[in-house]
N, C-alpha and C. Protein backbone atom coordinates (compact mmCIF):
# COMPACT_ATOMS: atom_id res chain seq x y z
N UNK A 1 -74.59 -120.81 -14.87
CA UNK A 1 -73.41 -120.60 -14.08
C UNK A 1 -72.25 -120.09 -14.95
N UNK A 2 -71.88 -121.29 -16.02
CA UNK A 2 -70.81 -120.11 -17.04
C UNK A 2 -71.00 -118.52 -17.37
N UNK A 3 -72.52 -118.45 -18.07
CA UNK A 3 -72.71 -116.91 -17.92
C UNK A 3 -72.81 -115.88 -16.93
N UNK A 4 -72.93 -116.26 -15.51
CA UNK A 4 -72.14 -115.70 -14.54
C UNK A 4 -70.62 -115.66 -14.47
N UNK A 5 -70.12 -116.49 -14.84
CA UNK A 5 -68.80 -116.71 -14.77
C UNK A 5 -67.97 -115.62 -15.71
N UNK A 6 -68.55 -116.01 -16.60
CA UNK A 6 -68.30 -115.23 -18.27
C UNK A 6 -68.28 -113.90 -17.61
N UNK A 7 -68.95 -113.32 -17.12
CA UNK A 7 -69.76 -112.05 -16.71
C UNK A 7 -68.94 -111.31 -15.61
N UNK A 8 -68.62 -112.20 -14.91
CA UNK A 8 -67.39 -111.88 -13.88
C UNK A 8 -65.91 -111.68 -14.10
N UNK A 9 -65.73 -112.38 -14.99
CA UNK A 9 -64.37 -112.45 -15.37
C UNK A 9 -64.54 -111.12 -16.58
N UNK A 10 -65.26 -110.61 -17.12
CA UNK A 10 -65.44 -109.54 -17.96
C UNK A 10 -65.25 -108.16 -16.97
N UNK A 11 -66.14 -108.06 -15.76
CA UNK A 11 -66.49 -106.95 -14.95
C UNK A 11 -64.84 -106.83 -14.19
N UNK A 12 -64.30 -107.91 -14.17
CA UNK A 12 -62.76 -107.70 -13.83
C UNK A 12 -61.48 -107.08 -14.33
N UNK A 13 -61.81 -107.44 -15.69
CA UNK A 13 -61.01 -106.87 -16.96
C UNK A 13 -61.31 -105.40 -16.94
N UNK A 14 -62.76 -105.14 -17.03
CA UNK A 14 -63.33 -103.81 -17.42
C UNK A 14 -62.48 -103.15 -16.13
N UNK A 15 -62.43 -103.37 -14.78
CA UNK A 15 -61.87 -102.94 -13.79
C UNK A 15 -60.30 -102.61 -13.54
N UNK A 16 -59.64 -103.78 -14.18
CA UNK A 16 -58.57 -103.78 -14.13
C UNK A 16 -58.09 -102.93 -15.61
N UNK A 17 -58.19 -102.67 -16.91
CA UNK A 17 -58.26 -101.33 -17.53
C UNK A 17 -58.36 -99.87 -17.19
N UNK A 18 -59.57 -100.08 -16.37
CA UNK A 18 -60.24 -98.86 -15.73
C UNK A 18 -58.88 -98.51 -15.17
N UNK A 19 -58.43 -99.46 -14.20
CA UNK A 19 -57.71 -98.85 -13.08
C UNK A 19 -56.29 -98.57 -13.85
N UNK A 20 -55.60 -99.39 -14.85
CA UNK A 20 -54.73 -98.85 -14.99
C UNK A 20 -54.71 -97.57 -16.12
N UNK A 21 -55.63 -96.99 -16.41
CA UNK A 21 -55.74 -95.84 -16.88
C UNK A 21 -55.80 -94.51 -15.75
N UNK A 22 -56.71 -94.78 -14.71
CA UNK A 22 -56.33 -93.85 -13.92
C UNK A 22 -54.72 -93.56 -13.33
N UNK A 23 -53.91 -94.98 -12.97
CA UNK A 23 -52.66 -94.65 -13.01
C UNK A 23 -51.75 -93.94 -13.73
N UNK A 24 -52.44 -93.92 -14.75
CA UNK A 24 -51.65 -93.32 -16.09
C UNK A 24 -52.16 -91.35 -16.10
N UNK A 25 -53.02 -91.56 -15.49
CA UNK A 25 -53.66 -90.35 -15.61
C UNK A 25 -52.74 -89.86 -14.93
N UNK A 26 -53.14 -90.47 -13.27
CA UNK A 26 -52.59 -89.86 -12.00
C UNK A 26 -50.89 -89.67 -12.00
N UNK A 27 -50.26 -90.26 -13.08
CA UNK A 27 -48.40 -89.93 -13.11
C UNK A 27 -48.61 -88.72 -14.21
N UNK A 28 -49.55 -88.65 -15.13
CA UNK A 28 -49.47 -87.81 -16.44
C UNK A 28 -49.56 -86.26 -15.33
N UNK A 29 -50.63 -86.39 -14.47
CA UNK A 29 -50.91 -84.97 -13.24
C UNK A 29 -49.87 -84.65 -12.08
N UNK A 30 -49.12 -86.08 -11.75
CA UNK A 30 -47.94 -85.94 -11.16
C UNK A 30 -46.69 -85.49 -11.99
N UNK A 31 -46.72 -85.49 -13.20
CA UNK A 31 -45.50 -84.53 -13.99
C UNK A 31 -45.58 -83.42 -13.97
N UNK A 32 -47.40 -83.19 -14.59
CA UNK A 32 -47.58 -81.34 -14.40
C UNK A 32 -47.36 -81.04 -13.32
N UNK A 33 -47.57 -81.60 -11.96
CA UNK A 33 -47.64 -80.86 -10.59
C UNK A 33 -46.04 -80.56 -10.74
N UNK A 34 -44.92 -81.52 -10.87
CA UNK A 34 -43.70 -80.99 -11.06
C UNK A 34 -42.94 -80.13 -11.88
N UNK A 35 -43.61 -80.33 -12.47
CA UNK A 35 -43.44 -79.45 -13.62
C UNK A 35 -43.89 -77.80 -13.21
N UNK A 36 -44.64 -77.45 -12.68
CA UNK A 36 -45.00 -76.72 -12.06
C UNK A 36 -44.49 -75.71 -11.20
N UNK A 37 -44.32 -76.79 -10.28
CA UNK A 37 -43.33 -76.29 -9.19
C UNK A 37 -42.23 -76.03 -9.50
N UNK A 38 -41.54 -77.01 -10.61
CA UNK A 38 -39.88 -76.75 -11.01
C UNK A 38 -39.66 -75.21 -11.56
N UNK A 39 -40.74 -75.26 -12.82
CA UNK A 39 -40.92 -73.89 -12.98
C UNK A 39 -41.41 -72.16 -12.16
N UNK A 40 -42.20 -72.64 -11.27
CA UNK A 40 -42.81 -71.56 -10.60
C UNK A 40 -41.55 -71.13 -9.89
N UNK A 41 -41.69 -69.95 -9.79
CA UNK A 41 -40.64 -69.02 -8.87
C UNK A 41 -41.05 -68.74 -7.79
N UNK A 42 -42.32 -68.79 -7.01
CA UNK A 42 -42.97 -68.33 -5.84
C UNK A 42 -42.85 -70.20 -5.60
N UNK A 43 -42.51 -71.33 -5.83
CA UNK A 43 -43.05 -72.64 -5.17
C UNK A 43 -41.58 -73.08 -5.09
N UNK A 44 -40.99 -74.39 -6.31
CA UNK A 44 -39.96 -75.13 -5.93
C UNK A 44 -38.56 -74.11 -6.58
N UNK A 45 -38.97 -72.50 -7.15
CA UNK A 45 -37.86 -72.06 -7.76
C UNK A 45 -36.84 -72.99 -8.23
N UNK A 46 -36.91 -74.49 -8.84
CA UNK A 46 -35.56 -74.81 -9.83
C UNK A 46 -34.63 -74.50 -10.93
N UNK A 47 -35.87 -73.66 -11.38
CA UNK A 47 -35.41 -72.85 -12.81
C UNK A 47 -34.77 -71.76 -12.44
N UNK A 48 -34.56 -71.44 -11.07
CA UNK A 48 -33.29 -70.13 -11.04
C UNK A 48 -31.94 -70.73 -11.05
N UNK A 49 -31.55 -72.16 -10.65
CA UNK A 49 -30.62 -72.82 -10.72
C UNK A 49 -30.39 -73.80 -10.93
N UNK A 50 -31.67 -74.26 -11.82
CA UNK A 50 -31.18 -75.05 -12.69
C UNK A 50 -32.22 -75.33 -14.34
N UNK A 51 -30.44 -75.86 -15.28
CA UNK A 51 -31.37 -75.61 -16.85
C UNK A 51 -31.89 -77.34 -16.61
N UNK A 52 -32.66 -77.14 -17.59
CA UNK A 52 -33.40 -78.62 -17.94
C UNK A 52 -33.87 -78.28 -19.31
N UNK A 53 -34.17 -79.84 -19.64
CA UNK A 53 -33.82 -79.13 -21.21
C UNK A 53 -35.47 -80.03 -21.65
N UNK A 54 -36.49 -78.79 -20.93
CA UNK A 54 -37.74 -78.73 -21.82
C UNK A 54 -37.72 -77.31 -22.07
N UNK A 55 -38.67 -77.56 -23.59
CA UNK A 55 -38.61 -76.01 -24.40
C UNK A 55 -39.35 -75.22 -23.86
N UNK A 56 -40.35 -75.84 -22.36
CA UNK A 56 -41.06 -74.62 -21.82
C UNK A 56 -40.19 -73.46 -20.81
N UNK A 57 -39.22 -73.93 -20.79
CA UNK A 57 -38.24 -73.65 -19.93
C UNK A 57 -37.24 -72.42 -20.09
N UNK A 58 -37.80 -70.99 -19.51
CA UNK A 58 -37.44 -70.14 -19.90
C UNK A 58 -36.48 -69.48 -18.93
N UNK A 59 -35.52 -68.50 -19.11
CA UNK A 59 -34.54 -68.05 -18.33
C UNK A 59 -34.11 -69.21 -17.09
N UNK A 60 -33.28 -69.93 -17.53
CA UNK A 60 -33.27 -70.82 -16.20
C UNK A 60 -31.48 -70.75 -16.09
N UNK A 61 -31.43 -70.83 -14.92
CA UNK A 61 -30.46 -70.82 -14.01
C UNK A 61 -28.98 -71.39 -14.59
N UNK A 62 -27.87 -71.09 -13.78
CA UNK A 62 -26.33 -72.24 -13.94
C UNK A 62 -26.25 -72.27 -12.56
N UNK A 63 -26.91 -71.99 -11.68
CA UNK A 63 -25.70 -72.17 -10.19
C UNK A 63 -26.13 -73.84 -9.81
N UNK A 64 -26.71 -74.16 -9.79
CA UNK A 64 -26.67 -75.97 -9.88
C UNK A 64 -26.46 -76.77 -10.83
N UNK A 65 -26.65 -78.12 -10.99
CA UNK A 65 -26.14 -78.90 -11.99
C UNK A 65 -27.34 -78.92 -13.01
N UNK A 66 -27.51 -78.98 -14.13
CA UNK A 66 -28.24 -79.32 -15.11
C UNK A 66 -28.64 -80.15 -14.66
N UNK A 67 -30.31 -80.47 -15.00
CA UNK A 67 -31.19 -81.49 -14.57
C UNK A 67 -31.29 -82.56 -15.84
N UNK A 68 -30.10 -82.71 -16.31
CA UNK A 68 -30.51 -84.02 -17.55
C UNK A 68 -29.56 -85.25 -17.31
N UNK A 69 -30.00 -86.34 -17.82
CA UNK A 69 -29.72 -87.53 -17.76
C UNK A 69 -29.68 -87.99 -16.35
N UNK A 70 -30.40 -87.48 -15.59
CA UNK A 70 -31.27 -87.85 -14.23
C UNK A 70 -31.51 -89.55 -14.16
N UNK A 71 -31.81 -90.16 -14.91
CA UNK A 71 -31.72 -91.72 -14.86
C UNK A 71 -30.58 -92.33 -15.11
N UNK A 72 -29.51 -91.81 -15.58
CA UNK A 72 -28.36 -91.79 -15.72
C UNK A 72 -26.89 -91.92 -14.07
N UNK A 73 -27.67 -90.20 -14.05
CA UNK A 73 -26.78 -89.62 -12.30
C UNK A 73 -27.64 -90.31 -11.13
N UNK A 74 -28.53 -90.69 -11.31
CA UNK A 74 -29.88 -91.45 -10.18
C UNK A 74 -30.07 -92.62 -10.54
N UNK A 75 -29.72 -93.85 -10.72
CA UNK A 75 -30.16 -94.84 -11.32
C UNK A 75 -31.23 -95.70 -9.70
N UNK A 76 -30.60 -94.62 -8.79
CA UNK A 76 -31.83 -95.07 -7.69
C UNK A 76 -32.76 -93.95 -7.51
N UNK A 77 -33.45 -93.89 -7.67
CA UNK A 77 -34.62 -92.72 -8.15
C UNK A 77 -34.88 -92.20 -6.48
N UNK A 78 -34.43 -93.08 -5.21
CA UNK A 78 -34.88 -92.42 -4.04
C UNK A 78 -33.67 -91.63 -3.67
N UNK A 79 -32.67 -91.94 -4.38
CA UNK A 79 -31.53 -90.88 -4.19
C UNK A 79 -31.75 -89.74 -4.37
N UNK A 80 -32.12 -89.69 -5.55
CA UNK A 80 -32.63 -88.18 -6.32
C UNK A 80 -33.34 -87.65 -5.16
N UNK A 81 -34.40 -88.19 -4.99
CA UNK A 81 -35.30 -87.76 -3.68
C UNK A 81 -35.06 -87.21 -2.63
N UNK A 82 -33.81 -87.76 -2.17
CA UNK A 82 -33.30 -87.33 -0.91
C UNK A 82 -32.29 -86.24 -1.19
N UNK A 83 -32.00 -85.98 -2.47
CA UNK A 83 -31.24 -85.21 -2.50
C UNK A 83 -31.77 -84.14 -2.75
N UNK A 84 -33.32 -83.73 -3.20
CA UNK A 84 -33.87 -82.46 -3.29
C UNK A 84 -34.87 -82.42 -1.73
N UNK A 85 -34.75 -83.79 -1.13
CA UNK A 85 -35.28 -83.40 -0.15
C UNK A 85 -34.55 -82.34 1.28
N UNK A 86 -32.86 -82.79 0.83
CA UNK A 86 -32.36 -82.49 1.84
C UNK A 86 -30.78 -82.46 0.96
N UNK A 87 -30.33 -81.61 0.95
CA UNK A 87 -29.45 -81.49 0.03
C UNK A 87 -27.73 -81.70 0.54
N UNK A 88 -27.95 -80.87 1.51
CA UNK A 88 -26.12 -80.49 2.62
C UNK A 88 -26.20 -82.12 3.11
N UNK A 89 -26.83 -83.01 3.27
CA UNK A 89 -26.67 -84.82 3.53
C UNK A 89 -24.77 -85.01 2.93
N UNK A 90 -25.56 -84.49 1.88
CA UNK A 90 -24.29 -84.75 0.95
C UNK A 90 -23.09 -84.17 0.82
N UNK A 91 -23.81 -82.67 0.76
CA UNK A 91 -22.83 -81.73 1.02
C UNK A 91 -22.87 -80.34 1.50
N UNK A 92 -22.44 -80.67 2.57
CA UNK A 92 -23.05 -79.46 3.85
C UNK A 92 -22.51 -77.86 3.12
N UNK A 93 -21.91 -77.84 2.28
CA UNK A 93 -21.85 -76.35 1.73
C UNK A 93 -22.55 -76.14 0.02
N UNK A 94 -23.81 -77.09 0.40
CA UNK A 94 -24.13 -76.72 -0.96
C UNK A 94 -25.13 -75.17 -0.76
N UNK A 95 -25.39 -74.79 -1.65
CA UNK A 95 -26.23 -73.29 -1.88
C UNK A 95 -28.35 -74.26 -2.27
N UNK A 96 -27.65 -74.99 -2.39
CA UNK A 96 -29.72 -75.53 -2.84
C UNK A 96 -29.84 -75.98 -1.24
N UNK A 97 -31.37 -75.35 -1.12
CA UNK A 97 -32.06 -75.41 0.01
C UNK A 97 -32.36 -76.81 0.15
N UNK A 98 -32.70 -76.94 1.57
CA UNK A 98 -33.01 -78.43 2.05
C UNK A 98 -34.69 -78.53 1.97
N UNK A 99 -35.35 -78.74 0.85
CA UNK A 99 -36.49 -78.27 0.17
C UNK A 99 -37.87 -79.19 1.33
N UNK A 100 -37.35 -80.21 1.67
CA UNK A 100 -38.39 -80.67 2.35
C UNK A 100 -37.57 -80.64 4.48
N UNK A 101 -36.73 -80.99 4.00
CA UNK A 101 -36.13 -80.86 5.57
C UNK A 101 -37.07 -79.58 6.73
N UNK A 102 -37.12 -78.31 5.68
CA UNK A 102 -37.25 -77.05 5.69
C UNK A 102 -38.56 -76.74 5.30
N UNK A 103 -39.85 -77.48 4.98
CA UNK A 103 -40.89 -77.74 4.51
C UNK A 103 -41.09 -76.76 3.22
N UNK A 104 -40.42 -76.40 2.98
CA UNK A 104 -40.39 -75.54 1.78
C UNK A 104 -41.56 -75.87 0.47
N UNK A 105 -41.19 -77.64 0.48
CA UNK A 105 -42.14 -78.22 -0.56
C UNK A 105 -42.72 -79.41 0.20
N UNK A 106 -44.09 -79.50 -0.09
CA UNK A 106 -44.94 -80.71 0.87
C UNK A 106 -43.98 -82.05 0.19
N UNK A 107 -43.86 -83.20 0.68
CA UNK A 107 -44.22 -84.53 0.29
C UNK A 107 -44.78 -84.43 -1.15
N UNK A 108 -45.66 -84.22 -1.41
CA UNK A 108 -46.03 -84.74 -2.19
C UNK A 108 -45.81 -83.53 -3.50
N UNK A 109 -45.08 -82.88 -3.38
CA UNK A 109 -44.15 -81.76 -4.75
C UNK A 109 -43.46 -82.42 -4.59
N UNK A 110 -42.66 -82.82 -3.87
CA UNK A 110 -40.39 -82.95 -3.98
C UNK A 110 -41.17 -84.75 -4.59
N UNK A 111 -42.28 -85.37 -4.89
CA UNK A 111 -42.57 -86.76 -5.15
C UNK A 111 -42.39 -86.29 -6.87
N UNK A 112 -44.02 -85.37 -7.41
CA UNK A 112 -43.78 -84.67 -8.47
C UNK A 112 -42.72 -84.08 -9.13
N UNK A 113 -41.42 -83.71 -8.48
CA UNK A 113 -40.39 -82.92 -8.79
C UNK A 113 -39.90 -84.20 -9.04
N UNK A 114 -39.37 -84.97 -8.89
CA UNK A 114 -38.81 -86.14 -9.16
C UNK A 114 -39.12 -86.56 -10.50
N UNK A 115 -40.53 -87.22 -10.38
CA UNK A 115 -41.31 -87.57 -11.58
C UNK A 115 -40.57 -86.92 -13.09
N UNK A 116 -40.95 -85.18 -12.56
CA UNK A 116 -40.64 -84.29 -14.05
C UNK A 116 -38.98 -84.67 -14.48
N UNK A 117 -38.40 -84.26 -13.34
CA UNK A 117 -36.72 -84.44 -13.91
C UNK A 117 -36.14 -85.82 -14.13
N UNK A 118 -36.97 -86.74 -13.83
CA UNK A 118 -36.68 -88.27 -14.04
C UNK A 118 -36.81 -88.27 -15.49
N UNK A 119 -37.47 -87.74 -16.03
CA UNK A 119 -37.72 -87.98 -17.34
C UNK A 119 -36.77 -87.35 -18.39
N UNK A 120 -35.89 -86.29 -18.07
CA UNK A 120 -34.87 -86.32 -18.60
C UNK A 120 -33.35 -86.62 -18.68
């Protein structure tokens, strides 16, 4: 019975590792997806208006605010959210599109877009 026991409580561990590596995976693929999009010009176009300060980050924008210290200006991370989800909320004469209002970007980009600029 212990070596069942033993055996179980091992196959749990092994599981619970397992799983939090895939989490780790699945946020490491949720940065690139934002990352992605932030950069692509045919998807979330951010880099026409706005800088962020990774070195992959080429010709990028001034007509919005710089995307840094995002944990800083967001210390509620669903703010951020809502604010690339839907932007004029805030301030009805802004020039950035209402990215999900407008389906522009699925759910699950404007989630990724978050992710990437959270990090700086």
């Amino acid at each position: 019975m212990r070596k069942l026991s033993t055996s179980l409580c091992a196959a749990g561990l092994l599981a619970m590792v397992t799983a939090g590596s895939a989490i780790a995976d699945s946020h490491d693929d949720q940065i690139a997806l934002g990352k992605a999009v932030y950069m692509d010009k045919s998807r979330g176009n951010c880099i026409s208006c706005h800088a962020i300060a990774d070195p992959d980050a080429k010709l990028a924008g001034n007509q919005g605010p710089p995307t840094l210290s995002m944990k800083t200006r967001f210390p509620d991370k669903h703010k951020l959210r809502a604010q690339i989800w839907d932007a004029t909320k805030n301030n009805p004469l802004t020039i950035m599109p209402p990215l999900g209002k407008h389906w522009m970007l699925s759910e699950e980009e404007i989630d990724a877009v978050v992710e990437y600029i959270y990090q700086f």
